[in-house]
C-alpha atoms as a PDB file:
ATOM      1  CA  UNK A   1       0.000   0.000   0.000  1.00  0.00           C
ATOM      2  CA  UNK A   2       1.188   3.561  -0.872  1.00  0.00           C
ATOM      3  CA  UNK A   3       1.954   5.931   1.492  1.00  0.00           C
ATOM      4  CA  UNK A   4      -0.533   8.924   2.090  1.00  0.00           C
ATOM      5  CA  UNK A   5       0.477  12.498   1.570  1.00  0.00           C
ATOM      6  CA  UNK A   6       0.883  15.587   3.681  1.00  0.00           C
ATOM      7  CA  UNK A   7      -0.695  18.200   1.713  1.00  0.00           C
ATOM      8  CA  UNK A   8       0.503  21.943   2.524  1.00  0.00           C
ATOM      9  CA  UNK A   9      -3.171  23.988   2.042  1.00  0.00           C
ATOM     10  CA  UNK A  10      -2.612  27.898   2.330  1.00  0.00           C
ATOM     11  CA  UNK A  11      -5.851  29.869   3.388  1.00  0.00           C
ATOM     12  CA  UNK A  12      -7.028  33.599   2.525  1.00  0.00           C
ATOM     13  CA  UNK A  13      -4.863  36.204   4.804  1.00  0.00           C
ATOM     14  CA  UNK A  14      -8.576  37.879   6.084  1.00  0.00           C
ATOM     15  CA  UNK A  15     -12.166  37.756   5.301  1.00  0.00           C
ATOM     16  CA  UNK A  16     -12.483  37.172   1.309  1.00  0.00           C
ATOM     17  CA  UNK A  17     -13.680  34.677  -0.772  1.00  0.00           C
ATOM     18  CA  UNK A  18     -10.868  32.058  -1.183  1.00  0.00           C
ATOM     19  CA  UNK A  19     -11.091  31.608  -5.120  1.00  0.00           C
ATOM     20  CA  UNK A  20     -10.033  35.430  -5.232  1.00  0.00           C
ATOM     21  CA  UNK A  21      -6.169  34.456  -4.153  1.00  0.00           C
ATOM     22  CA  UNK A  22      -6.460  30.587  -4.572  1.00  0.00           C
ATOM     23  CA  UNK A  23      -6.130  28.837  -7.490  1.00  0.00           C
ATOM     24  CA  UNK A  24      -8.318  25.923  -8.258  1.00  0.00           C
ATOM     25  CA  UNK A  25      -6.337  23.671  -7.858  1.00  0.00           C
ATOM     26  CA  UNK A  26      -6.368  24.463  -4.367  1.00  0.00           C
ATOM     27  CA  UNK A  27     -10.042  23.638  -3.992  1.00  0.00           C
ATOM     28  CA  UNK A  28      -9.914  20.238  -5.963  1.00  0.00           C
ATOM     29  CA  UNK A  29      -7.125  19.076  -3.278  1.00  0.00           C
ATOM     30  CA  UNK A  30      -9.847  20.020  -0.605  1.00  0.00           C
ATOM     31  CA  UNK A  31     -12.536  18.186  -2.155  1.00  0.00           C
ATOM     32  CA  UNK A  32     -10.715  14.894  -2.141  1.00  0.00           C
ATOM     33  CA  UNK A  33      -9.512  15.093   1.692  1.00  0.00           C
ATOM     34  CA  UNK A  34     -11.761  14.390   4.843  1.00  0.00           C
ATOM     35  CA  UNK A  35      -8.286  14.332   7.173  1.00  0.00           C
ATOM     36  CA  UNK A  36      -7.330  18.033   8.262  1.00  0.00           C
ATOM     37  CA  UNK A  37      -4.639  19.232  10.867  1.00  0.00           C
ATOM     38  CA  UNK A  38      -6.173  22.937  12.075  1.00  0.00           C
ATOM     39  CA  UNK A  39      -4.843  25.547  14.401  1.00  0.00           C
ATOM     40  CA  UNK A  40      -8.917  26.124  14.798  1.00  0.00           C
ATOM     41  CA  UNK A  41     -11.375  23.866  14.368  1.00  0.00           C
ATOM     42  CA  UNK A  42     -14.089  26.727  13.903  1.00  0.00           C
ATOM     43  CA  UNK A  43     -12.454  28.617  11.404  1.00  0.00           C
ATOM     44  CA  UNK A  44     -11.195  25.461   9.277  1.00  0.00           C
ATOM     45  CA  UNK A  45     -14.173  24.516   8.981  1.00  0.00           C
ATOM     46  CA  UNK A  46     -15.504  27.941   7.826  1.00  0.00           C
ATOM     47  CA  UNK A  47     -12.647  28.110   5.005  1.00  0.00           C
ATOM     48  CA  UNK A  48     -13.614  24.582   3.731  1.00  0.00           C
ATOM     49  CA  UNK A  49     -17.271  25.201   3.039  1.00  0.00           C
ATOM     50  CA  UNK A  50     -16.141  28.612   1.438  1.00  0.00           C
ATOM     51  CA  UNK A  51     -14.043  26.761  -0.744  1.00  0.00           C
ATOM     52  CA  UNK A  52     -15.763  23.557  -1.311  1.00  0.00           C
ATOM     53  CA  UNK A  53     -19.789  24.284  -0.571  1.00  0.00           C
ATOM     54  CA  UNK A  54     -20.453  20.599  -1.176  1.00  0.00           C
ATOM     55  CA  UNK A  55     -18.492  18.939   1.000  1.00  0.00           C
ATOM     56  CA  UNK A  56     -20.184  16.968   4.447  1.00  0.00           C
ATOM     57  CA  UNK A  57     -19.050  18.610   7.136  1.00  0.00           C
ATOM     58  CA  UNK A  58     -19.717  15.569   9.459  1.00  0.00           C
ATOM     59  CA  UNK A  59     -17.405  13.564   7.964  1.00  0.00           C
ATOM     60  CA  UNK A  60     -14.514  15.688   8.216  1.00  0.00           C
ATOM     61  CA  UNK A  61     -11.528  14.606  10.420  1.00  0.00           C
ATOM     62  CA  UNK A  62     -10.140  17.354  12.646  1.00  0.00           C
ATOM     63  CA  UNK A  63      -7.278  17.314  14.521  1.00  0.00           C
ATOM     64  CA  UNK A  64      -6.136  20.560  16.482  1.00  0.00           C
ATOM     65  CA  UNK A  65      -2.385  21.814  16.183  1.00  0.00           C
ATOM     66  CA  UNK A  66      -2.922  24.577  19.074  1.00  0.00           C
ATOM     67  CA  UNK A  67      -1.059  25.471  22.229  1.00  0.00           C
ATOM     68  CA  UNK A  68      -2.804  22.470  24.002  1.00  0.00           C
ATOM     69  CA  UNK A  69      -1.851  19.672  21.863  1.00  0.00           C
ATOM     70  CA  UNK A  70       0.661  17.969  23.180  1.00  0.00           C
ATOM     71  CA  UNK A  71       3.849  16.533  21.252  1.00  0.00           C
ATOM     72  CA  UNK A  72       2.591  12.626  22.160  1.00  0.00           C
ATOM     73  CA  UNK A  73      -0.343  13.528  20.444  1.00  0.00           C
ATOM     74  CA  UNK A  74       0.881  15.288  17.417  1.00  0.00           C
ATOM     75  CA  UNK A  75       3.149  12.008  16.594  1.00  0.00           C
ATOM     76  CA  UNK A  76      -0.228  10.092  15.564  1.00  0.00           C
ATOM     77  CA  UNK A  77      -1.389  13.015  13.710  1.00  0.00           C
ATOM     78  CA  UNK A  78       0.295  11.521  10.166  1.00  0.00           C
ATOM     79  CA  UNK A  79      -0.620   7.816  11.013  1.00  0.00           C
ATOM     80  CA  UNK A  80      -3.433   7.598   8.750  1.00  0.00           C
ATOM     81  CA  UNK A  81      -0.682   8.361   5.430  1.00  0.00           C
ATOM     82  CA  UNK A  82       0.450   5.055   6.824  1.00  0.00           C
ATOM     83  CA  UNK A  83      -2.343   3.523   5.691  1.00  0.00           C
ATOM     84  CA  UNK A  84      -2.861   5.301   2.464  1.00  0.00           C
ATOM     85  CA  UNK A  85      -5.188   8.264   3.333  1.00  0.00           C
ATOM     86  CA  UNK A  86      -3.690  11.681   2.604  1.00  0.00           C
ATOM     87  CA  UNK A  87      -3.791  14.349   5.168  1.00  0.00           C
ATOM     88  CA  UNK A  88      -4.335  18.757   4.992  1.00  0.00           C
ATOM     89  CA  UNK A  89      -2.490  20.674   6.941  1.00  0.00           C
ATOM     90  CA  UNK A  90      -4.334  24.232   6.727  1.00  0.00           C
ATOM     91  CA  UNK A  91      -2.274  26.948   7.997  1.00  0.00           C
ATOM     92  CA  UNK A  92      -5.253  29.858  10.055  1.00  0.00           C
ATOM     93  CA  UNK A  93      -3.943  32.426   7.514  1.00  0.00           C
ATOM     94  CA  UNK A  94      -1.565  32.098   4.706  1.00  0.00           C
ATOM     95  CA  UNK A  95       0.504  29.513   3.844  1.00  0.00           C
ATOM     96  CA  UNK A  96       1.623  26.416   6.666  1.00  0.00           C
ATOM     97  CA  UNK A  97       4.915  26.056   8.545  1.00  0.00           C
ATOM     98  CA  UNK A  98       5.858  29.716   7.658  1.00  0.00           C
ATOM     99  CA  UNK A  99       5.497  31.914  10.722  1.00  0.00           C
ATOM    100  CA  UNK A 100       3.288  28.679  11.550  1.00  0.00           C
ATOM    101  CA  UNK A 101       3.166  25.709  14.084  1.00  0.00           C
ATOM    102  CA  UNK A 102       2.939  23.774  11.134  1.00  0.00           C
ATOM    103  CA  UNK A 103       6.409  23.234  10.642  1.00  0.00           C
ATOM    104  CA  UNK A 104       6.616  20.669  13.417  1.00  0.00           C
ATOM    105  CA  UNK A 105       4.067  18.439  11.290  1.00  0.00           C
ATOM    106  CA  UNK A 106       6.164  18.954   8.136  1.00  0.00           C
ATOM    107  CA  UNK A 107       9.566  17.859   9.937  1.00  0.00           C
ATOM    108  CA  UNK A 108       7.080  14.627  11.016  1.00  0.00           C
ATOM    109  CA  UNK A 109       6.242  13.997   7.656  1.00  0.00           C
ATOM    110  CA  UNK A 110      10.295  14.058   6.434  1.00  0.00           C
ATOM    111  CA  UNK A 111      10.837  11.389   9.405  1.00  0.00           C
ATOM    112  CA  UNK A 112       8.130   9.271   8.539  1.00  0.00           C
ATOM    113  CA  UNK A 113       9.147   9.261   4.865  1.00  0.00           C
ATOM    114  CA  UNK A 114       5.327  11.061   3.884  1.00  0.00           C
ATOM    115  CA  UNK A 115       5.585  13.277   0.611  1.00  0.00           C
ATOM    116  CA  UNK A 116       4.897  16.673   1.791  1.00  0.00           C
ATOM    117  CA  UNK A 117       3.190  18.471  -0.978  1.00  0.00           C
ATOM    118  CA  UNK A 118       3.110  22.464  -0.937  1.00  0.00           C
ATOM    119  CA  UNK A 119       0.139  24.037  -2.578  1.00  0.00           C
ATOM    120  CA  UNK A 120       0.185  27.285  -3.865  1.00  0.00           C
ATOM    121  CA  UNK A 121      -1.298  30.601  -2.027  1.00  0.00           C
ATOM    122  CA  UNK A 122      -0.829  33.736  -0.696  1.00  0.00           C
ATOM    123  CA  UNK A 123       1.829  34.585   1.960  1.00  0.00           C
ATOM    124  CA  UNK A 124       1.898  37.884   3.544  1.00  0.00           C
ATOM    125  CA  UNK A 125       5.849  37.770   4.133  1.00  0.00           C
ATOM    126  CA  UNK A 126       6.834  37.158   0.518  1.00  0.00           C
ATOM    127  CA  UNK A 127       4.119  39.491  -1.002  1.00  0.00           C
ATOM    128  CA  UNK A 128       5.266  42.347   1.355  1.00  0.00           C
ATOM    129  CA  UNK A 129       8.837  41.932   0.497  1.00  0.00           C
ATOM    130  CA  UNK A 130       8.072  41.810  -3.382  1.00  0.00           C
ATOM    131  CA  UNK A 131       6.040  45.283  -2.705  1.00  0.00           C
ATOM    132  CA  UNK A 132       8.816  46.822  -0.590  1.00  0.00           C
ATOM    133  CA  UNK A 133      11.131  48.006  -2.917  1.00  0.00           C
ATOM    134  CA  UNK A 134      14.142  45.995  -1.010  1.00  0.00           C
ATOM    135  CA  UNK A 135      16.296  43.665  -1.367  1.00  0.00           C
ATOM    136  CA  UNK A 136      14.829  40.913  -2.578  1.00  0.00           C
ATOM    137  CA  UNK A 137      17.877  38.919  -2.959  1.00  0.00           C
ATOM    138  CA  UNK A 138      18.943  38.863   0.365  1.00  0.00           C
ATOM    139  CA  UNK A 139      16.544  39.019   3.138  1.00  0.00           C
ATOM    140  CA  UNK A 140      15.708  37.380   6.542  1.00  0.00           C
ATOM    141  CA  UNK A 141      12.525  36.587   8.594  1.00  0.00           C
ATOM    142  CA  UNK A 142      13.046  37.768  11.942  1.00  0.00           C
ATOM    143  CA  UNK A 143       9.276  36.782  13.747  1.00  0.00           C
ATOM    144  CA  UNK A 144       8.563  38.931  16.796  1.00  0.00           C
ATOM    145  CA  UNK A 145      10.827  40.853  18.637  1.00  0.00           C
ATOM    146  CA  UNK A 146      11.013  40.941  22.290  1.00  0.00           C
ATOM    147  CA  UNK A 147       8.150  42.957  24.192  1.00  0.00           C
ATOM    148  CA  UNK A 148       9.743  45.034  26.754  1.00  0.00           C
ATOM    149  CA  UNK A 149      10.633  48.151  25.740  1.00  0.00           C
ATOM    150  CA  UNK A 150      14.189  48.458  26.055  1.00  0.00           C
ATOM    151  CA  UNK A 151      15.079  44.737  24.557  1.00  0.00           C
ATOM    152  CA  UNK A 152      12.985  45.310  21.651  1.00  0.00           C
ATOM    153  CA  UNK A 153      14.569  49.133  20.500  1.00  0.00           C
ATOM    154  CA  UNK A 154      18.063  46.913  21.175  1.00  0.00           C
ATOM    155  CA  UNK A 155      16.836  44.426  18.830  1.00  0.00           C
ATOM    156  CA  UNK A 156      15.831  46.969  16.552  1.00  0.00           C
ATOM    157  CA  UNK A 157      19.244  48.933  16.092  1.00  0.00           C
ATOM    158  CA  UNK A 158      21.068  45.276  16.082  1.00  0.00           C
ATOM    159  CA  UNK A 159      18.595  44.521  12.960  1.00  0.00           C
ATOM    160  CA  UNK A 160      19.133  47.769  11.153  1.00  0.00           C
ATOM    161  CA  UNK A 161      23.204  46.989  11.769  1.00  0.00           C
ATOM    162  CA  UNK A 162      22.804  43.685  10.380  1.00  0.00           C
ATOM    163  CA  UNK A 163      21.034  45.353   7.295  1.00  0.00           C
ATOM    164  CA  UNK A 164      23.533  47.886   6.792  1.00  0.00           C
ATOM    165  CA  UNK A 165      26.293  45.637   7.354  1.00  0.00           C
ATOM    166  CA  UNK A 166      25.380  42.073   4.782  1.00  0.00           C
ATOM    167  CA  UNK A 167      22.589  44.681   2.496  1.00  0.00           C
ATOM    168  CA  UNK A 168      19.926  42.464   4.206  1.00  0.00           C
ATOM    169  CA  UNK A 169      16.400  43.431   4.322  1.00  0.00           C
ATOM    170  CA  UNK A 170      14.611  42.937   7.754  1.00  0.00           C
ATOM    171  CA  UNK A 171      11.562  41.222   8.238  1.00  0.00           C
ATOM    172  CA  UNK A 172       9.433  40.829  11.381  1.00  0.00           C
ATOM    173  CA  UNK A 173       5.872  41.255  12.579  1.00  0.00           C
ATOM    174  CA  UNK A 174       4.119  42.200  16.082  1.00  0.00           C
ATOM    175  CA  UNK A 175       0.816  41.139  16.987  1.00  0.00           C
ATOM    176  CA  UNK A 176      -1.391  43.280  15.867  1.00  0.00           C
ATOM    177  CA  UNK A 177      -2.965  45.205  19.201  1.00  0.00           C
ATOM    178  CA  UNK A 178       0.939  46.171  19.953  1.00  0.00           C
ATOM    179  CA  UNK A 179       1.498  47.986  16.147  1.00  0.00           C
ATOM    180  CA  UNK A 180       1.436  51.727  16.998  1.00  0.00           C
ATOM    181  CA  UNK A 181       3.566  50.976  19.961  1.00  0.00           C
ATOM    182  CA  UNK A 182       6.062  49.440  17.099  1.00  0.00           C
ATOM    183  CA  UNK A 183       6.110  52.043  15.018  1.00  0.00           C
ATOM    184  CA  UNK A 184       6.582  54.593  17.787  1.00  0.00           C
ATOM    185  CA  UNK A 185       9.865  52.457  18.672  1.00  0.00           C
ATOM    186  CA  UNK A 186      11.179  52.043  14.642  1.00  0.00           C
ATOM    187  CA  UNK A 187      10.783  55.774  14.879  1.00  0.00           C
ATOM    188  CA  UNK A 188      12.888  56.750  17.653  1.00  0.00           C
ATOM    189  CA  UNK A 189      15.534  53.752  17.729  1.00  0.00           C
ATOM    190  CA  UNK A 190      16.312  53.535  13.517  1.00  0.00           C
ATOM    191  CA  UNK A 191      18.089  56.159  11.270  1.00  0.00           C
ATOM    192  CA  UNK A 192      16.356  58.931   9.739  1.00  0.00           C
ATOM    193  CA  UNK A 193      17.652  57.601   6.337  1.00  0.00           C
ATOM    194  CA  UNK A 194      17.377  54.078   7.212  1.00  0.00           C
ATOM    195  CA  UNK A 195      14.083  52.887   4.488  1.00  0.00           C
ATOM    196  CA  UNK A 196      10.661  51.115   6.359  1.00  0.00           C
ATOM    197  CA  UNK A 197       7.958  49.402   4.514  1.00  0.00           C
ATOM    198  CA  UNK A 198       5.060  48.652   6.627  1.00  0.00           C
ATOM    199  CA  UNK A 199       2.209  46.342   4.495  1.00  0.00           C
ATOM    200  CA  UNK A 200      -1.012  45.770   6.327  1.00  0.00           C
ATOM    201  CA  UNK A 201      -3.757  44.256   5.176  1.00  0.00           C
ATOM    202  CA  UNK A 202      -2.578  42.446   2.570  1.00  0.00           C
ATOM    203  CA  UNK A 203      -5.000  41.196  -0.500  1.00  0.00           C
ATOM    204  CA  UNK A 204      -7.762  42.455   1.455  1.00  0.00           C
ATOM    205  CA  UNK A 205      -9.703  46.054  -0.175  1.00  0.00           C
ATOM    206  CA  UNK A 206      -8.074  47.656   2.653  1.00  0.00           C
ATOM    207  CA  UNK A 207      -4.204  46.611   1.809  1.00  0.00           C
ATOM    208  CA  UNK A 208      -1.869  49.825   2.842  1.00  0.00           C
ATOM    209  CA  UNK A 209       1.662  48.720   1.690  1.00  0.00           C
ATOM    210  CA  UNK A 210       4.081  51.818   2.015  1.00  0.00           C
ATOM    211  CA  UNK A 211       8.042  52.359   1.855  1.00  0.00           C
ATOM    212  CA  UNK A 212       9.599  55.366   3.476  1.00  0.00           C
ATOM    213  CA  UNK A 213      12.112  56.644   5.226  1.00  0.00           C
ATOM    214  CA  UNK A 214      12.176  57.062   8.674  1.00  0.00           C
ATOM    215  CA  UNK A 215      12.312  60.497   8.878  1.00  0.00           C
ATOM    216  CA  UNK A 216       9.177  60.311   5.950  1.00  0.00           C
ATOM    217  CA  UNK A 217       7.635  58.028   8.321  1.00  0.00           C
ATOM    218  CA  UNK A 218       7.529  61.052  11.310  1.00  0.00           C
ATOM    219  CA  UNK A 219       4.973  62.463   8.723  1.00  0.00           C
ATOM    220  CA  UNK A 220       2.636  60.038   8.124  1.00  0.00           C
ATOM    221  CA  UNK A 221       0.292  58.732  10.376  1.00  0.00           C
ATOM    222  CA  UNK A 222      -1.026  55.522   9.176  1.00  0.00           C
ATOM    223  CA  UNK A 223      -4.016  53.436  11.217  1.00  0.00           C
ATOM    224  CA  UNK A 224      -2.449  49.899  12.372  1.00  0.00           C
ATOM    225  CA  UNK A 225      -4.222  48.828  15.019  1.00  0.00           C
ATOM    226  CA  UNK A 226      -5.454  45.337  15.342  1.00  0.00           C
ATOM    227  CA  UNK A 227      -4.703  45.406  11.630  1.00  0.00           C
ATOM    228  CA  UNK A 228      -2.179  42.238  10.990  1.00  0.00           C
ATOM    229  CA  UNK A 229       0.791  44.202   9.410  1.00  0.00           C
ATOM    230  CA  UNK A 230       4.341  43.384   7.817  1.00  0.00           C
ATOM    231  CA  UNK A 231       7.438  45.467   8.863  1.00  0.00           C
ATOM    232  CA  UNK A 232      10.634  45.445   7.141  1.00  0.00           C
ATOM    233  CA  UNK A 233      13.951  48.050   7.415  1.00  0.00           C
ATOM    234  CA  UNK A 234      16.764  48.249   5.188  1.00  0.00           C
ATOM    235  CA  UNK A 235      19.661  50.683   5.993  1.00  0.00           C
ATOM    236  CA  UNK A 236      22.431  51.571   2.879  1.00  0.00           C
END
């Protein structure tokens, strides 16, 4: 018997239809799998009757990949490809294992010897670094940096040094309540010259994707709160 596959399924980045920045072939995947691995249950299940109307409901399989599954259980979330049924991983927005507790269910995958299959969609890293106006041939991910204050305007200069010194662009994010309070910080701990893009929003009618400089930035006031946005710096 042939192995299953893990199937990499990307989701909208906010409230659109999915066939807007999914392809189709997206959907047909969906239609033929009743075994999901979900951050959320709730909102799976929302994006796969958006994308595939028809399907039962009942008869999906749902297994949660949140903060309360533990790493006993997640080993048995990839046994049914042992038997030949294929499994979804669905990342809650964007694409899985990137910025994404998926990654620990891909690695599983590689050690069980289960094809891991990525599917195309939208990922709000890669589409604000192609709208920058950076350096899109050398850049790095950086997550979230620290909360407090003081570690997180060190983190910031350390960032822009790294920039200036290897002509890296820097990428992070901040949840989304905490955004202002980011930009406040960028503002007062990077060079006036030093270039920010912030991209919120992204594919969604209210995108705002802008690249200044810092000392541009101390004149425009853009609304970020709760709004999931991008960051990225790049000193010259």
């Amino acid at each position: 018997m042939s192995l299953g596959k893990l199937y990499l399924i990307p989701t909208t980045l906010g409230d659109n239809e999915p066939l807007e920045v999914i392809p189709i072939s997206v959907k047909k995947v969906v239609e033929e799998l009743d075994y999901f691995i979900v951050e959320n249950e709730k909102s799976a299940r929302r994006f796969i009757k958006k994308i595939t109307p028809k399907k039962s409901q009942p008869d999906l399989k749902i297994m949660l990949l949140d903060k309360y599954a533990s790493a006993l259980e997640i080993q048995h979330y990839l046994d049914s490809c042992q038997e030949g049924i294929s499994v979804g991983l669905l990342s809650e927005a964007g694409v899985p294992a990137i910025a994404d507790p998926g990654a620990d269910v891909v690695k599983l995958a590689h050690e069980k010897g289960v094809k891991v299959v990525p599917l195309v969609g939208p990922s709000s890293i890669l589409m604000a670094m192609m709208s920058s106006g950076m350096n899109g041939q050398n850049f790095a991910f950086n997550g979230y940096l620290p909360i407090d204050k003081s570690e997180r305007k060190r983190e910031i200069k350390l960032l822009e040094k790294i920039s200036k010194d290897r002509n890296q662009s820097q990428i992070f994010i901040e949840t989304p309540y905490r955004n202002d309070k980011m930009l406040e910080d960028l503002k007062t701990s990077l060079h006036p010259s030093t270039r920010l893009c912030i991209a919120v929003d992204i594919s969604l009618s209210s995108e705002y994707i802008k690249t200044y400089t810092v000392n541009e930035w101390a004149r425009v006031k853009p609304y970020l709160h709760k709004r999931p946005a991008i960051f990225i710096i790049h000193k010259e």
